[in-house]
Every structure is written in structure tokens, then in C-alpha cells.
C-alpha atoms as a PDB file:
ATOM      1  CA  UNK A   1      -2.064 -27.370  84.783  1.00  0.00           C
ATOM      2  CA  UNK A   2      -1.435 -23.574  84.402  1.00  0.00           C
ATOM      3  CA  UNK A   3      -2.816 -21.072  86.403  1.00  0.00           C
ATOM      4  CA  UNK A   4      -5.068 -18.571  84.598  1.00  0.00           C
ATOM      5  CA  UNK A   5      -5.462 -15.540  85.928  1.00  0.00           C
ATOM      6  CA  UNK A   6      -6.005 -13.778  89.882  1.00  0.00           C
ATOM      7  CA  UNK A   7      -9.103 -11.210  90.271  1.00  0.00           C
ATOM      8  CA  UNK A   8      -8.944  -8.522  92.354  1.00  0.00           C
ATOM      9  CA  UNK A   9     -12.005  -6.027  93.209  1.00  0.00           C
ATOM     10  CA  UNK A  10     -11.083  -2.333  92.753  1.00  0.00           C
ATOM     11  CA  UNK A  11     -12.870   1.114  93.328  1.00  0.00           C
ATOM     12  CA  UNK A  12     -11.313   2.526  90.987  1.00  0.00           C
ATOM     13  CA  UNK A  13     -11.293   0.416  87.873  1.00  0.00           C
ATOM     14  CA  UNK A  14      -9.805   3.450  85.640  1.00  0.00           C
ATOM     15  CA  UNK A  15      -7.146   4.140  88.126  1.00  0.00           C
ATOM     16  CA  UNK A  16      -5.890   0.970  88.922  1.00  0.00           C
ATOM     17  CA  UNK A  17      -6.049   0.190  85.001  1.00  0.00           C
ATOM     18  CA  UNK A  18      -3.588   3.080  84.043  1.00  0.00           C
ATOM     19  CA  UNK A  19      -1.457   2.559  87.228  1.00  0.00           C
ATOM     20  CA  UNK A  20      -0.368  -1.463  86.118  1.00  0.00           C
ATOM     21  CA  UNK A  21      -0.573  -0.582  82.096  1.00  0.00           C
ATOM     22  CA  UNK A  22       2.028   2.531  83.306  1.00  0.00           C
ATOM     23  CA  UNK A  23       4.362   1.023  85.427  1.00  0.00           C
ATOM     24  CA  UNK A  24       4.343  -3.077  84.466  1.00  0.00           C
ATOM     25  CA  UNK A  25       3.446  -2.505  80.496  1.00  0.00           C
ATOM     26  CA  UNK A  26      -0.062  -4.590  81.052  1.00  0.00           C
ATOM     27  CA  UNK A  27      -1.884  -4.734  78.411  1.00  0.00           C
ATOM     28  CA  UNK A  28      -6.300  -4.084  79.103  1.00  0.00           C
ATOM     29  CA  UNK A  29      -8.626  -5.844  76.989  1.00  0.00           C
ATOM     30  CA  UNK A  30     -11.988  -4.091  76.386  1.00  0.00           C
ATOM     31  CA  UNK A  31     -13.515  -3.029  78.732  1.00  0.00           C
ATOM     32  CA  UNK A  32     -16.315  -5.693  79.895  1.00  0.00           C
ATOM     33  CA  UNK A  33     -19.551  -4.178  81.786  1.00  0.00           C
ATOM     34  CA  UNK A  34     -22.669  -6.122  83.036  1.00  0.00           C
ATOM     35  CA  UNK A  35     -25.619  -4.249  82.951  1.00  0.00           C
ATOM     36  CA  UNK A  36     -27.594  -6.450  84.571  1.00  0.00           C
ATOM     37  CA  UNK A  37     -24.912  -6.564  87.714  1.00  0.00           C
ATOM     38  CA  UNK A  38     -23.196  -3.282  86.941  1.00  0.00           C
ATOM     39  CA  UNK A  39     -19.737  -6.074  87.351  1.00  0.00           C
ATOM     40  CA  UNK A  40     -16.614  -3.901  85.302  1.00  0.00           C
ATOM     41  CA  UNK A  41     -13.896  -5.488  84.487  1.00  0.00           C
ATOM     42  CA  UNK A  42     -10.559  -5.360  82.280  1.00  0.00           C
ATOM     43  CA  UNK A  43      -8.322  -8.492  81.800  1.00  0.00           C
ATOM     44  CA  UNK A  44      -4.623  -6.951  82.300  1.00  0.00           C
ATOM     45  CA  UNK A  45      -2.409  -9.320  80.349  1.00  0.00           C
ATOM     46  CA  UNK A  46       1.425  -9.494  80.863  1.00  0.00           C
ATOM     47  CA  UNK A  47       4.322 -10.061  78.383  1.00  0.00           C
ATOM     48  CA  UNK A  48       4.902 -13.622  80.421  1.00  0.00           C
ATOM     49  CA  UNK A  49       1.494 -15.030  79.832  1.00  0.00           C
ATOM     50  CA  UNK A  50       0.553 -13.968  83.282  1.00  0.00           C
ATOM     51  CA  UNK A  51      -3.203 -12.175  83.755  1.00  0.00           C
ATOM     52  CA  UNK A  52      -4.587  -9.858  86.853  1.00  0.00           C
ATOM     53  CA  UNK A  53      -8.690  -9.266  86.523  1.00  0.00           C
ATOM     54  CA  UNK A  54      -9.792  -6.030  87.967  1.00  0.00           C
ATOM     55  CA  UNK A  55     -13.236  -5.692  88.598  1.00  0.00           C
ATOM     56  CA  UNK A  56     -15.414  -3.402  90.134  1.00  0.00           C
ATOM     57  CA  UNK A  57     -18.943  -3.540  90.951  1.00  0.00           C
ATOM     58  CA  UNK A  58     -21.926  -1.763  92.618  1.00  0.00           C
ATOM     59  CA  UNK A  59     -22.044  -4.108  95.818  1.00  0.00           C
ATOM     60  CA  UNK A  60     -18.593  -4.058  96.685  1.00  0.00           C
ATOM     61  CA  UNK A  61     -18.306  -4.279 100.363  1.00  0.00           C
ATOM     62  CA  UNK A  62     -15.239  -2.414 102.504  1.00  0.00           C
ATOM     63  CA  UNK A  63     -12.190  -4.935 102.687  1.00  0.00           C
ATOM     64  CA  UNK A  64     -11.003  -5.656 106.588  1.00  0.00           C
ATOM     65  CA  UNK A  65      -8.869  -3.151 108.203  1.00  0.00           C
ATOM     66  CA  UNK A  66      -6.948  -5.810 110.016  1.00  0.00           C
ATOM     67  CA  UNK A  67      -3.498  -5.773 109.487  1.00  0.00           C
ATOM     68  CA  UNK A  68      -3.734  -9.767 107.907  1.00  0.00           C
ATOM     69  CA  UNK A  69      -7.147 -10.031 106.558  1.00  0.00           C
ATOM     70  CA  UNK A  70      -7.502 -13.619 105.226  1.00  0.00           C
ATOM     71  CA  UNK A  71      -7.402 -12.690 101.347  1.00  0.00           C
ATOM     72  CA  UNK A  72      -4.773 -11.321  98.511  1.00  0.00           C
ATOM     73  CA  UNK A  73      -1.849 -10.543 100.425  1.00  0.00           C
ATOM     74  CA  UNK A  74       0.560  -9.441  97.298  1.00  0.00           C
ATOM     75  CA  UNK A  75       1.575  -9.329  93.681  1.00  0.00           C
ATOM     76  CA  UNK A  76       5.255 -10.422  92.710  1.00  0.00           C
ATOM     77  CA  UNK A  77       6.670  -8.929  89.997  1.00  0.00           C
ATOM     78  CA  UNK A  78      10.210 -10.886  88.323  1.00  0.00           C
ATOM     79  CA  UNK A  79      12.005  -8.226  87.177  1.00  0.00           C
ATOM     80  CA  UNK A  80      14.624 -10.477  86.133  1.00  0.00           C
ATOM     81  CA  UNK A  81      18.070  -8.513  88.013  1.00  0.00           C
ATOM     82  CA  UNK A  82      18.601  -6.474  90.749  1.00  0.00           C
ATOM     83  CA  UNK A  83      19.388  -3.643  88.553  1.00  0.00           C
ATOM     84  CA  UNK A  84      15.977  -3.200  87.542  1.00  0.00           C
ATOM     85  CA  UNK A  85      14.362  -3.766  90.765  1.00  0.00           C
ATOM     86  CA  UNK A  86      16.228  -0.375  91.802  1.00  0.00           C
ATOM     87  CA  UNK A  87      15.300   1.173  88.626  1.00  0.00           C
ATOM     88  CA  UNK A  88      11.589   0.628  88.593  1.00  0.00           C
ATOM     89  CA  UNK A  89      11.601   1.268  92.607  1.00  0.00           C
ATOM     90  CA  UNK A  90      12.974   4.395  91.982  1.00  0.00           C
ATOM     91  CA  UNK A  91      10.667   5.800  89.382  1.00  0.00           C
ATOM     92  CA  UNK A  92       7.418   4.249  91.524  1.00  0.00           C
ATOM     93  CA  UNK A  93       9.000   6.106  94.426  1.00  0.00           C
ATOM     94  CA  UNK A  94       9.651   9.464  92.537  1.00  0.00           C
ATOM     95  CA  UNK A  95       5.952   9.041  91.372  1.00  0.00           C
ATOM     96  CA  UNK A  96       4.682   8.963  94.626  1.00  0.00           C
ATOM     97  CA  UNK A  97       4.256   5.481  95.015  1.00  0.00           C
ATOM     98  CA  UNK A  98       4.921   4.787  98.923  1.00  0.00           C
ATOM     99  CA  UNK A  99       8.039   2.837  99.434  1.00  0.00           C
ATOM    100  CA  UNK A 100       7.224   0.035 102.179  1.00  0.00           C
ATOM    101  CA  UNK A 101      10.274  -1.883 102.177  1.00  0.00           C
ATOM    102  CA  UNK A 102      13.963  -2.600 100.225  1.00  0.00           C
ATOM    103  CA  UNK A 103      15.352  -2.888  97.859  1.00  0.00           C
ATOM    104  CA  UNK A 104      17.261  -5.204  99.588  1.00  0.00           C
ATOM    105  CA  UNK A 105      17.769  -9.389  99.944  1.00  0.00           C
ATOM    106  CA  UNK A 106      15.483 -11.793 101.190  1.00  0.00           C
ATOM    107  CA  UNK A 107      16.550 -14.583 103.935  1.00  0.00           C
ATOM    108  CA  UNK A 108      14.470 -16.402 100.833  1.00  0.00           C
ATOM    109  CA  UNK A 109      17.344 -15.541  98.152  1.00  0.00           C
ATOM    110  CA  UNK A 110      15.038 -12.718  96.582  1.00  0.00           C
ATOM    111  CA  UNK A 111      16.245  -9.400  95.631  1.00  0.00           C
ATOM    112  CA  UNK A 112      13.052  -7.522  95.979  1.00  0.00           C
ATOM    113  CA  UNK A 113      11.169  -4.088  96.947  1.00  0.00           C
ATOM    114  CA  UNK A 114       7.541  -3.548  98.721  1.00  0.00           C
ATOM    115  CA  UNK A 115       5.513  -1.088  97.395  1.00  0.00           C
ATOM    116  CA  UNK A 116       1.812  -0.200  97.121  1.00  0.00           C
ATOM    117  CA  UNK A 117      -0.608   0.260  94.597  1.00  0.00           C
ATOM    118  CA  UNK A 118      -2.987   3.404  93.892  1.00  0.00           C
ATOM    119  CA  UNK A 119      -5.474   1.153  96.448  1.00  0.00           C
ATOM    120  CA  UNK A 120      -3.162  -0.039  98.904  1.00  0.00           C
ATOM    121  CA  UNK A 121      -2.667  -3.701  97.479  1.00  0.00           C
ATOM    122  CA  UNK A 122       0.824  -4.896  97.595  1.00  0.00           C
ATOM    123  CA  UNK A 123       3.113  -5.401  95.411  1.00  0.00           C
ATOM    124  CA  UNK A 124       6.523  -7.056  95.511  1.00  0.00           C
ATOM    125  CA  UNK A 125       9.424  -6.586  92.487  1.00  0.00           C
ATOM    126  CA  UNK A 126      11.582  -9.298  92.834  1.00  0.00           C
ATOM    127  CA  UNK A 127      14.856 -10.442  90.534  1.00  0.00           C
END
């Protein structure tokens, strides 16, 4: 059994698009709109085989603001080394990407960072 792909609802489909086709070289499909539903969505494939679904729709409704809602909590990235954990922390950071925690090791034998997307999802890059 493989796992297909995760969805995640956006507000900003456009955004969020550019942000993981910038910084983790996904690659959109076509764009896919309902009009019936007004559902938006792009499939953002990765070189690994791996696919995140971001989807947008007219009658989203506001996520919890509790500080463990129980839904998503992140998005691992394997970097594959250390090195390029720093690297690709560094240019998120000097792009304004907040920095949440790391680099650094993990009681759990990961090298990773904590970082944020452009809505506040998290993401981990791990090695």
C-alpha cells in the first residue's frame, strides 16, 4: 500500500502554490476549478513520488486557534544531510520565512529545522 497524496485547504491557493514550487521544486498540475462548488485545487507533485493537494473553496470555515487543534500538524521535508537543512533554512529565513525552531538534533536522531509556511502550516526539513 502507498500513500497517495495529503490535502490541505488554503486561502490563498496562488500563494501557497508559488511558495512550495519556489522553495521545495513542486511541480502544479493544472489548475482544477469546480464551478458548481467553486472547489480550486493544484496537485503539487515532488521529485520522490510524494503529492500535497491544495485546495481552496468558497465555504472554507476559520481553522481553530488552539495551540493543538486536532488536524495537520506538519510537513517533513528529507533533505537528505545536514548541510542542506542549513542551506535551505537559511534562504527561507533570509526570505522572510519565520524561523520557529533549529537547525539542530532531535532526541529522535533527526537533524531538522521548524519553519512556517505563507499560512502558518508547519513545516519540518529534516536530513
Amino acid at each position: 500500500m502507498k500513500l497517495d497524496h495529503l490535502a490541505l485547504y488554503v486561502e490563498d491557493l496562488e500563494k501557497m502554490k508559488d511558495f512550495y514550487v519556489r522553495y521545495f521544486d513542486a511541480k502544479p498540475n493544472q489548475k482544477y476549478h469546480n464551478p458548481h462548488t467553486g472547489l480550486q485545487t493544484y496537485f503539487l507533485s515532488f521529485d520522490n513520488g510524494a503529492c500535497l493537494e491544495i485546495m481552496q473553496r468558497p465555504d472554507m470555515s476559520p481553522r481553530s486557534s488552539e495551540e493543538h487543534p486536532l488536524s495537520y500538524v506538519h510537513i517533513a521535508f528529507n533533505l537528505g544531510s545536514s548541510e542542506l537543512v542549513n542551506q535551505v533554512t537559511k534562504t527561507l529565513e533570509e526570505d522572510g520565512v519565520p524561523l520557529l525552531k533549529g537547525p539542530r538534533m532531535t532526541c529522535d536522531g533527526y537533524y531538522k529545522s521548524v519553519l512556517t509556511d505563507p499560512e502558518v502550516n508547519l513545516i519540518e526539513l529534516v536530513a
